[in-house]
Every structure is written in structure tokens, then in C-alpha cells.
Protein backbone atom coordinates (compact mmCIF):
# COMPACT_ATOMS: atom_id res chain seq x y z
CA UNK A 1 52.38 28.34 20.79
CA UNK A 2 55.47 26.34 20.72
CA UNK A 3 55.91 22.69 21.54
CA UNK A 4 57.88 21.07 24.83
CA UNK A 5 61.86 20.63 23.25
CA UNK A 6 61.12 23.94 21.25
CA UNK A 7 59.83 25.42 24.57
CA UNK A 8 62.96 24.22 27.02
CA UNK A 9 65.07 25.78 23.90
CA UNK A 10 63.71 29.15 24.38
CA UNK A 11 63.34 28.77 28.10
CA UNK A 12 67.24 28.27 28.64
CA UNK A 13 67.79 30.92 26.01
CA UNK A 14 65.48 33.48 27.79
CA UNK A 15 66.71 32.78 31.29
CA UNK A 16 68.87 35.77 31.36
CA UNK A 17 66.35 38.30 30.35
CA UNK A 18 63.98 36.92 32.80
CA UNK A 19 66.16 37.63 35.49
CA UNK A 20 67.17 40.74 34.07
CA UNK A 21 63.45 41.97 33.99
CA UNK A 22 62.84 40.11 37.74
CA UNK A 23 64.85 42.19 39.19
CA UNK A 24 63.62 45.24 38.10
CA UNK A 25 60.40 44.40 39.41
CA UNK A 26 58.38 43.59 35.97
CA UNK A 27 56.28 40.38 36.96
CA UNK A 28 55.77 37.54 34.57
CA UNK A 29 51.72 38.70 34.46
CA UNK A 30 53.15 41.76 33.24
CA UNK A 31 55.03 40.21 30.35
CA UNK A 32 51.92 38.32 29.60
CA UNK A 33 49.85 41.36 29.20
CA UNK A 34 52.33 43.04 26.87
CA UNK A 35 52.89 40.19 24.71
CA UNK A 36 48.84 40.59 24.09
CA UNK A 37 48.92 43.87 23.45
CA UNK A 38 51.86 43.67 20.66
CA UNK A 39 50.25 40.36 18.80
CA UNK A 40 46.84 42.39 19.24
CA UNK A 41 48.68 45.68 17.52
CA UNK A 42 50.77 43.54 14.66
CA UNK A 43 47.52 41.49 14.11
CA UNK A 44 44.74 44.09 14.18
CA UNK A 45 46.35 47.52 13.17
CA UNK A 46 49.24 45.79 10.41
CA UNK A 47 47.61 42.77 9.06
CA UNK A 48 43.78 45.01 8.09
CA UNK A 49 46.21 47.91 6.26
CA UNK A 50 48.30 45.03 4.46
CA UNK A 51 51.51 45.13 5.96
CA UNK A 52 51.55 41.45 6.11
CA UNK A 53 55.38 40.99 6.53
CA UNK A 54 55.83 43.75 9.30
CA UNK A 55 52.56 42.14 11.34
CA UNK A 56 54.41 39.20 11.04
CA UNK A 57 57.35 40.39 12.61
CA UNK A 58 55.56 42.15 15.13
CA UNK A 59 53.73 38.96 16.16
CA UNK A 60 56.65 36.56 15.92
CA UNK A 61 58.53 38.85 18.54
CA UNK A 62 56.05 39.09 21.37
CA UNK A 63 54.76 35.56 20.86
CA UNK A 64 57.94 34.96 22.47
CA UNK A 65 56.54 36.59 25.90
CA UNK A 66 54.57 33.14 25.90
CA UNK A 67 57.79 31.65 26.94
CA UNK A 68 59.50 34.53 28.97
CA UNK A 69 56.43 35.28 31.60
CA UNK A 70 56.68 31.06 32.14
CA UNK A 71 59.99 31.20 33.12
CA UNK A 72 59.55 34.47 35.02
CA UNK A 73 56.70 32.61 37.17
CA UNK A 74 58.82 29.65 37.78
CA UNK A 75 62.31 32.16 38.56
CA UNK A 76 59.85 34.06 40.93
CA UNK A 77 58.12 30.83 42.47
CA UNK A 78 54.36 32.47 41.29
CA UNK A 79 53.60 29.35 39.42
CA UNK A 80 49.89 28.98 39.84
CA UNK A 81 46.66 28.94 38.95
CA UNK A 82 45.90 32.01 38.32
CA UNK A 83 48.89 32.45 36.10
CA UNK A 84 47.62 29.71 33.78
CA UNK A 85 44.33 30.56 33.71
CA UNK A 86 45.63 34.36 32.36
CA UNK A 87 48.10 32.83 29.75
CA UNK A 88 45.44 30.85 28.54
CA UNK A 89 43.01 33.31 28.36
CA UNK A 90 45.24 35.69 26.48
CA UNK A 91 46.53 32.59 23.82
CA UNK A 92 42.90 33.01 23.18
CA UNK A 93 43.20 36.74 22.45
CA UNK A 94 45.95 36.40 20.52
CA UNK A 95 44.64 33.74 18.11
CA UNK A 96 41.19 35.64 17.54
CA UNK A 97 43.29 38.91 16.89
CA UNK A 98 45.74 36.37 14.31
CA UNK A 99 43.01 35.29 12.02
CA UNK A 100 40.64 38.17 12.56
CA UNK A 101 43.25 40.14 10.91
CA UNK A 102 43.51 38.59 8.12
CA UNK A 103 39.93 38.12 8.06
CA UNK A 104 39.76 42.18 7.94
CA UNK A 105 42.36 42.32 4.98
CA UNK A 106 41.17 39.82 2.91
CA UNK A 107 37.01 41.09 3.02
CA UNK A 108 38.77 45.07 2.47
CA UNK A 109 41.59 45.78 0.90
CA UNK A 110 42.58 42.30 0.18
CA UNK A 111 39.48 41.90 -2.00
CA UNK A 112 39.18 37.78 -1.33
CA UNK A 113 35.89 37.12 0.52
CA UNK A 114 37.00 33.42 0.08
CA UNK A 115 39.86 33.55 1.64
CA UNK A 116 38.16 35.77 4.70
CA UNK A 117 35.58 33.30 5.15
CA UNK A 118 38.52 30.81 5.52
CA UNK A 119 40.30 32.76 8.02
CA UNK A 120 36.72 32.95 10.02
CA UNK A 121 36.45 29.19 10.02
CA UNK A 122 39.93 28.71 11.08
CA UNK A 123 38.73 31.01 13.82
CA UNK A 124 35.77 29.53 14.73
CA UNK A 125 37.31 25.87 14.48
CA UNK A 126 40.58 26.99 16.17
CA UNK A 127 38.33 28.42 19.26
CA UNK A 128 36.43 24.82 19.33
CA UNK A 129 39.46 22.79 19.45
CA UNK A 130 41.05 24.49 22.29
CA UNK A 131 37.33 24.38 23.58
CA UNK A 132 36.74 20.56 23.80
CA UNK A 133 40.43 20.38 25.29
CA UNK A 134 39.27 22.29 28.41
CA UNK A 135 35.85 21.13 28.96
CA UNK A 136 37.42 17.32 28.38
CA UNK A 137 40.06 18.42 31.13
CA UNK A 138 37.46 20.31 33.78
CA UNK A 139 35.84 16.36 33.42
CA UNK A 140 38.61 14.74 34.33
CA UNK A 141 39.43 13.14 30.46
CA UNK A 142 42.56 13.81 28.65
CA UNK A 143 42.21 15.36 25.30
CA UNK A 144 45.59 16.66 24.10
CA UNK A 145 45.17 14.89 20.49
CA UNK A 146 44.54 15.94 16.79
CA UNK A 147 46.67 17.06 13.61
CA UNK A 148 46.27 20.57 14.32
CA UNK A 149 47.04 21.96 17.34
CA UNK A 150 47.60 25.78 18.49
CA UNK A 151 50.92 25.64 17.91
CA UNK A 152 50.80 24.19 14.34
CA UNK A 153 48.37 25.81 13.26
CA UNK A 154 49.37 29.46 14.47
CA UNK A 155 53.17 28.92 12.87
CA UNK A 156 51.72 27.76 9.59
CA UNK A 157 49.47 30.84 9.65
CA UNK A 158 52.11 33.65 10.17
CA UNK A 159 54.76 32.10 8.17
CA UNK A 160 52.48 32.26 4.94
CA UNK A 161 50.96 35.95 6.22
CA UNK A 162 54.63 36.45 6.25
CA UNK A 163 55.17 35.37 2.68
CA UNK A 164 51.97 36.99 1.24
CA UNK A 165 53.55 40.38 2.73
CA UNK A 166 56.93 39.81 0.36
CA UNK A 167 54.79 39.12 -2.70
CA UNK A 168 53.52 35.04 -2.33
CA UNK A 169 50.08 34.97 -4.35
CA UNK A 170 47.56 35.47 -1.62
CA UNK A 171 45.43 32.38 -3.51
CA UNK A 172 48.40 29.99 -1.48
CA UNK A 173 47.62 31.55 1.83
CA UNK A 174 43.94 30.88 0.73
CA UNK A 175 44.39 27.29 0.52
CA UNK A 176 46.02 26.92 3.40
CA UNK A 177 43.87 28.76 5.74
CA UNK A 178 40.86 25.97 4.00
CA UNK A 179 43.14 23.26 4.95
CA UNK A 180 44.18 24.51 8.20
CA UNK A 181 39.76 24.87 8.60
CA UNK A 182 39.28 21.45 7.81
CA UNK A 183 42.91 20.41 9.81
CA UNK A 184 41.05 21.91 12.78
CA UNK A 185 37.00 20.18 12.16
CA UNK A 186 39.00 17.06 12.35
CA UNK A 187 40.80 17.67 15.41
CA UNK A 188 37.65 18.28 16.75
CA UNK A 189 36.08 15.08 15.84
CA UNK A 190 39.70 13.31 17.10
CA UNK A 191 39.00 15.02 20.26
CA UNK A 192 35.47 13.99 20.65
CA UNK A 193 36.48 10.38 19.78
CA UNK A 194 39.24 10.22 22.49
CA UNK A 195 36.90 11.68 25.03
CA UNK A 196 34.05 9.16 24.58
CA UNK A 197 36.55 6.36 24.44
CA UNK A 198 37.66 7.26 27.99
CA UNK A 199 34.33 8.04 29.00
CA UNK A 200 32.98 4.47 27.96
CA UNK A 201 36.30 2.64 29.84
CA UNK A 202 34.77 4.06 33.14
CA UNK A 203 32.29 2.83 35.20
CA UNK A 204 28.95 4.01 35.38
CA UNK A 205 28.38 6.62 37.93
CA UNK A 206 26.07 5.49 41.02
């Protein structure tokens, strides 16, 4: 969830610990797995209850295995396929657990049905952005465009969660889980757009 000069940060800062955990066997899928499970437990077992802050915490630490089990894989030399295709995956399990969360707190003890039904279309959208980027890809089109992408969108999220959890007026976190909704419908459409311009550049298949 963090962007190429704020990954190679964190990548020269994590080096160490990589190694560290390398060479006590732990593999990078590993790391990947466990970072999962602790967004999963800060997102689904804190954020329902209300502890807001502390989920926050909780998901801003293992996030960070996002950028550990990638330098693991590349320390190791088990960059691959497979690899991706599990990180991936997971950043998918992750963001469901993220706004599914909230989603939980805000329709119980939150008492905002608005602001849950925001949180479910920044779901839904959030799913079909990262959508159209992979079917675009597995065609051969480029589609890594649009004002709201994982990274942006997942930061903006947990730092207001955050907030909200010291005492911010859960209305703000409202608003921007509607813009962050409509941030994603239109990355979709950007998408789209940048798709079917490359598709109409090409020649006609025989």
C-alpha cells in the first residue's frame, strides 16, 4: 500500500530485519501470511468493538510486512510468480477486512448506517478498481491510472479511523469514506478510458 520512493525508504530501512528473520528460516510467504492475519485481527476484532485508534495501530504495523516479505523474496532470490500472485491476493484480504470493519462499527455500535453504506461502496469500488487493473493487464493493456489508488485510498482510510478512535466526529470520517466512494467510481471510469484508448491504437485482430 505504499508508493515506489516511499517503498525503497522502507525497503533499505527493513533490510536488516529481513536478514535477521532469513536466517532463522522464516520465508518471505510467511511474513505475508502474518501480516494478513494481524490487519485481519486489528480490522475485524478492534475496528467492530470501537477501538478505532488501537485497530489502527494494529494495522499500520503489519501493513509494513507488505514491504518486509518483498525484500525477503528478493534477499532469498524467490522472486516469482507465485509470490506476487499471494501478495496480491492477500492486499485483497486486507482491504475487504479495512472497510468491512468499519462497515461492522458504523451499522452496530457506531449507529451510522450512512456512513456503513459508505464504507461498503468504498469496498465494492475499491475491489473494482484493482479489478479492471488486472483484467486490463492479463490483456496485455496498461492500466495503472486514476486519483485513487490502493495506496491512497487505504492511508486516507486508517488515518481518519485513527482520528475517530481519539475523539474526531465520526460525521468527518463519513464524508470521506463518500468521497473516497466516488474517488474510486472515477478511477474506474479513468481506467476504462485508458484501456479502450489502447485498445482502439491497435490493429484489428485477423
Amino acid at each position: 500500500m505504499l508508493n515506489r520512493s516511499a517503498r525503497a525508504l522502507f525497503a533499505r530501512i527493513f533490510t536488516p530485519v529481513a536478514r535477521f528473520l532469513l536466517a532463522r528460516g522464516v520465508s518471505a510467504d510467511a511474513v505475508t501470511i502474518v501480516g494478513t492475519l494481524g490487519v485481519t485481527f486489528g480490522a475485524l476484532v478492534l475496528f467492530p468493538v470501537g477501538e478505532l485508534f488501537w485497530g489502527t495501530m494494529v494495522i499500520t504495523l503489519f501493513v509494513f510486512s507488505d514491504v518486509l516479505d518483498g525484500v525477503m523474496a528478493r534477499l532469498a532470490g524467490t522472486t516469482g510468480r507465485w509470490g506476487n500472485f499471494l501478495d496480491s491476493t492477500l492486499d485483497r484480504v486486507q482491504d475487504a477486512a479495512v472497510f468491512l470493519g468499519l462497515m461492522l462499527w458504523f451499522f452496530g455500535a457506531g449507529d451510522l448506517w450512512i456512513a456503513g453504506a459508505a464504507a461498503g461502496a468504498s469496498l465494492a469500488l475499491g475491489m473494482l478498481v484493482s479489478y479492471v487493473r488486472a483484467k486490463a493487464e492479463s490483456l496485455g493493456f496498461e492500466a495503472n491510472t486514476g486519483i485513487a489508488e490502493r495506496a491512497e485510498r487505504l492511508v486516507v482510510t486508517l488515518v481518519f479511523a485513527g482520528l475517530t478512535g481519539l475523539g474526531l466526529n465520526p460525521w468527518v470520517l463519513t464524508m470521506v469514506l463518500v468521497l473516497l466512494a466516488v474517488a474510486s467510481a472515477v478511477t474506474v471510469g479513468q481506467r476504462m478510458v485508458t484501456v479502450r484508448r489502447q485498445s482502439r491504437a491497435q490493429p484489428p485482430s485477423s
